[in-house]
N, C-alpha and C. Protein backbone atom coordinates (compact mmCIF):
# COMPACT_ATOMS: atom_id res chain seq x y z
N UNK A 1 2.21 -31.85 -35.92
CA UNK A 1 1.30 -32.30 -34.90
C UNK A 1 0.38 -31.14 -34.54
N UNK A 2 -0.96 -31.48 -34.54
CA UNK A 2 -1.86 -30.39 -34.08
C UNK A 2 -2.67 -30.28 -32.71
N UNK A 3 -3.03 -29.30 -32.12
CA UNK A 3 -3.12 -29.36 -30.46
C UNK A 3 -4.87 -29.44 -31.11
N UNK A 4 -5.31 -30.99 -29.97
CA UNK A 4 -6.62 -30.56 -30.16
C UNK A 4 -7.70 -29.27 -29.48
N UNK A 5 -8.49 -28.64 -29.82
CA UNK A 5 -9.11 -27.69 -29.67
C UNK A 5 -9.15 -28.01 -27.61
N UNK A 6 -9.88 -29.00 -27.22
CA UNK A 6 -10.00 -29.12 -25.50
C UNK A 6 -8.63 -28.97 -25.18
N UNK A 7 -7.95 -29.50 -25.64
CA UNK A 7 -6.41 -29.05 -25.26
C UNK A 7 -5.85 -27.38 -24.90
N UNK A 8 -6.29 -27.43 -26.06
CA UNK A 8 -6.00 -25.57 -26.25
C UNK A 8 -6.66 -24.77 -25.31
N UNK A 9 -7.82 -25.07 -25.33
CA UNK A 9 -8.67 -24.49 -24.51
C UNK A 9 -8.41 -24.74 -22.90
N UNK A 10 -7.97 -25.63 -22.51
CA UNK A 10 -7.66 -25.71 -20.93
C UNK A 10 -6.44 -25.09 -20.86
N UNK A 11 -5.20 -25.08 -22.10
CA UNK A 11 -3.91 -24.41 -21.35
C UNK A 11 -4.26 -22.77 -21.54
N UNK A 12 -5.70 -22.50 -22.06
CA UNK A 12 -5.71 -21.19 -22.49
C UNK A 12 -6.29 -21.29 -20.80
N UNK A 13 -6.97 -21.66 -20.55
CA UNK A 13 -7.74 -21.53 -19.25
C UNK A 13 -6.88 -21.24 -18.07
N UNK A 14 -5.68 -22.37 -17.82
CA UNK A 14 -4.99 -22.29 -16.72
C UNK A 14 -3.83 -21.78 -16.46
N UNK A 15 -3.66 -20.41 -17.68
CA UNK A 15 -2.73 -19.46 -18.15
C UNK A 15 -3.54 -17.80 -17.68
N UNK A 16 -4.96 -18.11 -18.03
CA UNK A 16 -5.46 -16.69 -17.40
C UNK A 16 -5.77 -16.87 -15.85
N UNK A 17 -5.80 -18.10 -15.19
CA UNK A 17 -5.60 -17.93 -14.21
C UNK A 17 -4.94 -16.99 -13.50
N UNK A 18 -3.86 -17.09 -13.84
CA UNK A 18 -2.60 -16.43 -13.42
C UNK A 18 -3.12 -14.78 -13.39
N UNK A 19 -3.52 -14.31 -14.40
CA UNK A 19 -3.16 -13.33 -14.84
C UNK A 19 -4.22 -12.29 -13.46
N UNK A 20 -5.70 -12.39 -12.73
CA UNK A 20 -5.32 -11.63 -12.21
C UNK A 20 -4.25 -10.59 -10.74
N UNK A 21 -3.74 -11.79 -10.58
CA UNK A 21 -2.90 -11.39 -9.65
C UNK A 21 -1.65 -10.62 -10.13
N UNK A 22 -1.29 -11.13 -11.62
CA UNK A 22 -0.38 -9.98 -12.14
C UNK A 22 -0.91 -8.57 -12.35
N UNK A 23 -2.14 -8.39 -12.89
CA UNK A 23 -2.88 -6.85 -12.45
C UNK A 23 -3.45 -6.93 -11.78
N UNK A 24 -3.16 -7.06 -10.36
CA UNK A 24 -3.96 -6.58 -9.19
C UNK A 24 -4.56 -5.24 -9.22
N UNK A 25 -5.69 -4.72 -8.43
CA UNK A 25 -5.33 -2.76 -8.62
C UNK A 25 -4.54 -2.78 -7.65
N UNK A 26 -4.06 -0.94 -7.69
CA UNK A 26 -2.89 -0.61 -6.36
C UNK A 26 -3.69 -1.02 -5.06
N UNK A 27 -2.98 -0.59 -3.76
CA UNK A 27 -3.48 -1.05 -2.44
C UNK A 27 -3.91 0.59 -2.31
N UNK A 28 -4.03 1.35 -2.96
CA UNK A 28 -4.02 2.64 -2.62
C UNK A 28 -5.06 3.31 -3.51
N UNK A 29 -5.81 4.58 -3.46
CA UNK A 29 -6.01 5.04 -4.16
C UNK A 29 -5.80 7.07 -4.12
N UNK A 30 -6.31 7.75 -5.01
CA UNK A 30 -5.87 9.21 -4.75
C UNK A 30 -6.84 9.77 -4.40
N UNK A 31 -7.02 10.97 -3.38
CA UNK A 31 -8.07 11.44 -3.47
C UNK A 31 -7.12 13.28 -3.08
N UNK A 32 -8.32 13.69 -3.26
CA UNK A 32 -8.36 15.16 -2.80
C UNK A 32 -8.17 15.76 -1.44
N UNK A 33 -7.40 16.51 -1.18
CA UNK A 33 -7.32 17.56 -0.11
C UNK A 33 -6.63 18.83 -0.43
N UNK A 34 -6.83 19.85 0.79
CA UNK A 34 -6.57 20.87 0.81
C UNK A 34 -5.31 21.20 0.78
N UNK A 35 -4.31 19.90 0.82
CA UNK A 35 -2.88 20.28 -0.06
C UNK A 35 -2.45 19.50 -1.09
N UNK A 36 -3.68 19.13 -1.79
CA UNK A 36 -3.14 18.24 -3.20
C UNK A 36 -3.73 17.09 -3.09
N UNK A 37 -3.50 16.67 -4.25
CA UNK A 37 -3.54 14.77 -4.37
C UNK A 37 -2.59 14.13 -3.75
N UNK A 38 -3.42 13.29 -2.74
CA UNK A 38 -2.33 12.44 -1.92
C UNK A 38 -3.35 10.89 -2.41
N UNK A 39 -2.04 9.94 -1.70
CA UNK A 39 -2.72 8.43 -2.10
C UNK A 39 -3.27 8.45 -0.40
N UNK A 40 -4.32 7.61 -0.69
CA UNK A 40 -5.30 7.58 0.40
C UNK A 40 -5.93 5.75 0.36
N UNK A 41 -6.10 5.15 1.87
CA UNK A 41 -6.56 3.67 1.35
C UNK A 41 -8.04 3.69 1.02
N UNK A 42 -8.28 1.81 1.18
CA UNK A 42 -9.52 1.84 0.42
C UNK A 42 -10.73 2.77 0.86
N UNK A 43 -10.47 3.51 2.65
CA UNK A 43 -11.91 4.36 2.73
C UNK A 43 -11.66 5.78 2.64
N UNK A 44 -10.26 5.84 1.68
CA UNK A 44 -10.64 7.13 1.47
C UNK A 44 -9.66 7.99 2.53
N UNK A 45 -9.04 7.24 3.72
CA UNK A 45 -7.88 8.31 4.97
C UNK A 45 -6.93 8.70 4.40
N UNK A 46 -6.03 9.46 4.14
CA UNK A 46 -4.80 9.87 3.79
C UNK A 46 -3.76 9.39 4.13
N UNK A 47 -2.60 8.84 3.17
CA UNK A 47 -1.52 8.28 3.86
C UNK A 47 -0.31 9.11 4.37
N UNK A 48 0.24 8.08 4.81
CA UNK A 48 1.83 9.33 5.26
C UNK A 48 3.08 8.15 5.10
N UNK A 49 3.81 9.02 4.54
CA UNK A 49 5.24 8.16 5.14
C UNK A 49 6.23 9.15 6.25
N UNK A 50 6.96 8.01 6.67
CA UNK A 50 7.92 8.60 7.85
C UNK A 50 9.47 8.37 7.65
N UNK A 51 10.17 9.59 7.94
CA UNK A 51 11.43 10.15 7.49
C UNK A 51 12.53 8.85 8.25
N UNK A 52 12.02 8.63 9.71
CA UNK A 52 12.54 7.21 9.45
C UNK A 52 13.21 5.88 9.44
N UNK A 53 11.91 5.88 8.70
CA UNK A 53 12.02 4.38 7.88
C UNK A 53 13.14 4.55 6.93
N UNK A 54 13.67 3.33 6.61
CA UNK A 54 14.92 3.46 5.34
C UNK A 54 14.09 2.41 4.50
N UNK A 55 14.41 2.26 3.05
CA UNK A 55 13.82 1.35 2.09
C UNK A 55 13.38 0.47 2.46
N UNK A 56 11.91 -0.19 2.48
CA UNK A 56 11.64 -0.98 2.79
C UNK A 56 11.97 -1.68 4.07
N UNK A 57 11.85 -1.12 5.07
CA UNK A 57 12.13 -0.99 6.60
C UNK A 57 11.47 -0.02 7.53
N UNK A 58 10.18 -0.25 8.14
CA UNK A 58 9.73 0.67 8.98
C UNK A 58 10.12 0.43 10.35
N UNK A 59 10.58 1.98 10.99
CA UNK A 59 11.00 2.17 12.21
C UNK A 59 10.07 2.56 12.87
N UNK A 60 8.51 2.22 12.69
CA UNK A 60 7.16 2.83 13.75
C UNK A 60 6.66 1.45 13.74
N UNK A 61 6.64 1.08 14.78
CA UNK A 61 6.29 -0.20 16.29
C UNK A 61 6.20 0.36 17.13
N UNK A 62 5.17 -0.52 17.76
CA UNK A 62 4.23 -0.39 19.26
C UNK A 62 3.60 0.90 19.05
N UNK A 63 4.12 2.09 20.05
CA UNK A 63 2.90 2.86 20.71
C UNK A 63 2.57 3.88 19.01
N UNK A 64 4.32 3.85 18.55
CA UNK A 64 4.23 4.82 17.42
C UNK A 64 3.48 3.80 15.86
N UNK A 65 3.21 2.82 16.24
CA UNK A 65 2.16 2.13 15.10
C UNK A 65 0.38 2.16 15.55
N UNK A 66 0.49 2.52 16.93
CA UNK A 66 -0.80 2.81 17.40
C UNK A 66 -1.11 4.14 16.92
N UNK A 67 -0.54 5.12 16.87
CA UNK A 67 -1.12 6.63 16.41
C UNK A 67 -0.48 6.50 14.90
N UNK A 68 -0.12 5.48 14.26
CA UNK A 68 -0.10 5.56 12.77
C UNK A 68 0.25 4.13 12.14
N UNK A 69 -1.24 3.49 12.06
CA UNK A 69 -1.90 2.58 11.66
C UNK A 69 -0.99 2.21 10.25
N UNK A 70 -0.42 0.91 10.14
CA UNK A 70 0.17 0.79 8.81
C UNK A 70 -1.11 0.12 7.95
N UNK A 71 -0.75 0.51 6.42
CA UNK A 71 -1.66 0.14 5.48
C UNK A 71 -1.12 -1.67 5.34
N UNK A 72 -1.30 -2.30 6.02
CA UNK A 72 -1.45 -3.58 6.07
C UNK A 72 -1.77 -4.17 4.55
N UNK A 73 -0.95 -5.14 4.50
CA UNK A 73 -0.93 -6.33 3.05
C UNK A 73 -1.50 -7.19 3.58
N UNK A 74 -2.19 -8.21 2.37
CA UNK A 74 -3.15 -9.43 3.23
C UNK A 74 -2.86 -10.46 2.07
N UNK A 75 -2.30 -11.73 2.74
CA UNK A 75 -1.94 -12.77 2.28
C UNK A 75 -2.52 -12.95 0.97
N UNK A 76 -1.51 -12.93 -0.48
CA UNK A 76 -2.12 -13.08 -1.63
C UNK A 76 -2.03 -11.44 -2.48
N UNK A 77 -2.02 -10.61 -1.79
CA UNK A 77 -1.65 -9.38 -2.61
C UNK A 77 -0.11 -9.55 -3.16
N UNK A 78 -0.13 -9.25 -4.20
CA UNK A 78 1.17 -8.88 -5.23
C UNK A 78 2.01 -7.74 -5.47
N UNK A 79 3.21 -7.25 -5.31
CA UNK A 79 3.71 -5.54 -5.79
C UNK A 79 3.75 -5.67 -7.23
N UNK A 80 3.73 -4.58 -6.85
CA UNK A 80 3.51 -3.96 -8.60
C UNK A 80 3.64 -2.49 -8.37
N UNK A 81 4.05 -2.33 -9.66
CA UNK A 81 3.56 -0.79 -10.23
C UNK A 81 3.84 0.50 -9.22
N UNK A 82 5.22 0.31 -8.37
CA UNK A 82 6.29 1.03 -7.58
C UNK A 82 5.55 0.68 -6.06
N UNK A 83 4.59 -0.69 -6.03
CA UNK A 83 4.24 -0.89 -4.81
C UNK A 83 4.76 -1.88 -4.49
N UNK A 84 5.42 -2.55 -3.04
CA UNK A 84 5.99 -3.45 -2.66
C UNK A 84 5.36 -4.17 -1.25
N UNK A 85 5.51 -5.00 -0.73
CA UNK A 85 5.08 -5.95 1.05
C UNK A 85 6.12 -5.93 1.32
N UNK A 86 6.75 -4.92 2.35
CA UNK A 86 7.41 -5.28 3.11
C UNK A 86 6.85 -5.93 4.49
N UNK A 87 7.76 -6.84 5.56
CA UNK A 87 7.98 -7.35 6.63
C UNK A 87 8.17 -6.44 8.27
N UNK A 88 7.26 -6.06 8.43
CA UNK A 88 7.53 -5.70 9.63
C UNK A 88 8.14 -6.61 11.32
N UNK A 89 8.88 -5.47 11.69
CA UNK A 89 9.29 -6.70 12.78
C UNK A 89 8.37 -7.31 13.66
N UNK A 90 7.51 -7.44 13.59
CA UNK A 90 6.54 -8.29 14.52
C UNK A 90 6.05 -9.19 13.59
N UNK A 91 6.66 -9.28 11.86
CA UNK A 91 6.25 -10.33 11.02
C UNK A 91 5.31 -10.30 10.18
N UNK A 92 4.12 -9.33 10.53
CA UNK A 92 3.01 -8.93 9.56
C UNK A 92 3.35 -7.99 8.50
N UNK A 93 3.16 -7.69 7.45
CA UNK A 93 3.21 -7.28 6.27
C UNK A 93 2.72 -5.88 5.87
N UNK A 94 3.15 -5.38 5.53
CA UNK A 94 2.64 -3.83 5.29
C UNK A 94 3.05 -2.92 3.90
N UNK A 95 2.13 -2.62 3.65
CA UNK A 95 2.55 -2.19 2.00
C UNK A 95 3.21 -0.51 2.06
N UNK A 96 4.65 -0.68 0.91
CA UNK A 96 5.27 0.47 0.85
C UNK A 96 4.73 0.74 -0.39
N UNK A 97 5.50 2.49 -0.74
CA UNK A 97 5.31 2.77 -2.24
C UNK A 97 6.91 3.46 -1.97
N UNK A 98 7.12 3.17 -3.43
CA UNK A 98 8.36 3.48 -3.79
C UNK A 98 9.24 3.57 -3.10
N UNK A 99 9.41 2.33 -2.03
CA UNK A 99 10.27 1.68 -1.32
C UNK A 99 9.41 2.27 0.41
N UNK A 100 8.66 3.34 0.13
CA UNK A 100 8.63 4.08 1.55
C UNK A 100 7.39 3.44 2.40
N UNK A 101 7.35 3.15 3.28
CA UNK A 101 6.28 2.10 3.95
C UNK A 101 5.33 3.54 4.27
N UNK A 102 3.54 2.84 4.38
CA UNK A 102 2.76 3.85 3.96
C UNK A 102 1.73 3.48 5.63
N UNK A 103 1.39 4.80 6.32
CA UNK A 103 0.55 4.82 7.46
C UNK A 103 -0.92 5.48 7.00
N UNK A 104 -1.55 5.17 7.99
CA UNK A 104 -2.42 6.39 8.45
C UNK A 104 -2.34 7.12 9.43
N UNK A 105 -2.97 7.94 10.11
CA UNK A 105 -2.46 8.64 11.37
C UNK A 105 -3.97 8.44 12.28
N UNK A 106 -4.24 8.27 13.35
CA UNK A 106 -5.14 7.86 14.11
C UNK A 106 -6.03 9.27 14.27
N UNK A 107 -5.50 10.35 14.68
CA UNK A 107 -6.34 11.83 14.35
C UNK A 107 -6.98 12.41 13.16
N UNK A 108 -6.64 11.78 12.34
CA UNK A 108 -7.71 11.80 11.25
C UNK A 108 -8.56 11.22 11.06
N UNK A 109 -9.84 12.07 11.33
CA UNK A 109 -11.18 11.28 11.95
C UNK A 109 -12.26 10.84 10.41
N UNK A 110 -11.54 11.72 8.87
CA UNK A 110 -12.82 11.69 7.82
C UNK A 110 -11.65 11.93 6.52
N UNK A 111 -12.02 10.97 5.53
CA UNK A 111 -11.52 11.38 4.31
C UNK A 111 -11.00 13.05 4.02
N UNK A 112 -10.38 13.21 3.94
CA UNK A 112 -9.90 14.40 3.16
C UNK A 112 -8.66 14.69 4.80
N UNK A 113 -8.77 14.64 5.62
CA UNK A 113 -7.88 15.17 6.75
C UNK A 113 -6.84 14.74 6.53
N UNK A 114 -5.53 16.38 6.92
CA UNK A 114 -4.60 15.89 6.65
C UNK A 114 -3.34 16.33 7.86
N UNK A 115 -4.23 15.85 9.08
CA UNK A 115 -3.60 16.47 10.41
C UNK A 115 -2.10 16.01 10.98
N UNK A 116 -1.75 14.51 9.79
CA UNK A 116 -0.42 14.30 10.45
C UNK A 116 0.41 14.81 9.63
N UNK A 117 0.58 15.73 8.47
CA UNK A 117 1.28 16.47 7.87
C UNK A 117 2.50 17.14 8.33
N UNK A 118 4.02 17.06 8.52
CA UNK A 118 4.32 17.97 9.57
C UNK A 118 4.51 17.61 10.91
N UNK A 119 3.86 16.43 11.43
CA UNK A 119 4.10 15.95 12.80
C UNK A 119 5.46 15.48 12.75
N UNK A 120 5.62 15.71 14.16
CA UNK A 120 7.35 15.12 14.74
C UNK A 120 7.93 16.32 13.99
N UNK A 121 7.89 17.04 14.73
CA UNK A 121 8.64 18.42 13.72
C UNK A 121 9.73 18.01 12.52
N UNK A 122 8.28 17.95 11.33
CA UNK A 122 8.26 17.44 9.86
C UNK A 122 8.55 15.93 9.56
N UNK A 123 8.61 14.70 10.04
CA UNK A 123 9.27 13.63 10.23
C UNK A 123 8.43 12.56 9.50
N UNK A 124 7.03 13.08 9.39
CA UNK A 124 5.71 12.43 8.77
C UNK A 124 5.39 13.48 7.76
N UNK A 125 5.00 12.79 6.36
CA UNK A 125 4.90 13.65 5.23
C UNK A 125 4.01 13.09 4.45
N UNK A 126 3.19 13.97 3.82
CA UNK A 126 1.48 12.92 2.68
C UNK A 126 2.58 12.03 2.01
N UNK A 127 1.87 11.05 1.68
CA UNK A 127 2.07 10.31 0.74
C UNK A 127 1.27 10.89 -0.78
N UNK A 128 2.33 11.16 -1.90
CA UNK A 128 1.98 11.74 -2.89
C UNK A 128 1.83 10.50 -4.27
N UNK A 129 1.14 10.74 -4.82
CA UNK A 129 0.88 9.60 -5.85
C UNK A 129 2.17 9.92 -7.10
């Protein structure tokens, strides 16, 4: 039995559908500072993770998510590629890397700053690619 050509052609169609959400790009990207390559979001701020959080579980809510902004997931993003959505307790979604849930810090006013380095005597640390 042979598949006719329109045949073929629509299951070819509604097979790449799929596909870009399996390569999404990361939620992250790398940029430069004055202590290395760190992953930084889409405008470029520097991330941090915090000592803690345990796998996929962040312990910064309320005042301590106000001075360190989580890199927020948005309905329809996929993990991949040592990135994951975890659940925060207020229910909204926030993207980890390699299990470690990823911030920004509110005092960092311009790409390249890397002022929460070291805060909470050492407790917040770059996020390294």
């Amino acid at each position: 039995m042979t598949t006719s050509p329109i045949r073929l052609a629509l299951t070819l169609a509604v097979s790449l559908a799929f596909i870009p959400a399996a390569f999404a790009a990361p939620p992250t990207k790398t940029g430069k500072t004055d202590k290395g390559n760190v992953l930084t979001d889409a405008k470029g701020m520097t991330l941090y993770t915090f000592d803690k959080d345990t796998d996929g579980k962040s312990a910064c809510n309320g005042p301590c998510a106000t001075n360190w902004p989580v890199l927020k997931a948005e309905a329809g993003d996929a993990s991949g590629d040592g990135y994951t959505i975890i659940t925060r307790d207020d229910g909204s979604k926030q993207w980890a890397y390699k299990g470690k849930p990823l911030y920004t810090f509110a005092k960092d006013t311009k790409p390249g700053d890397v002022t929460g380095d070291g805060f909470l005597n050492g407790a917040w640390h770059l996020a390294m690619p």
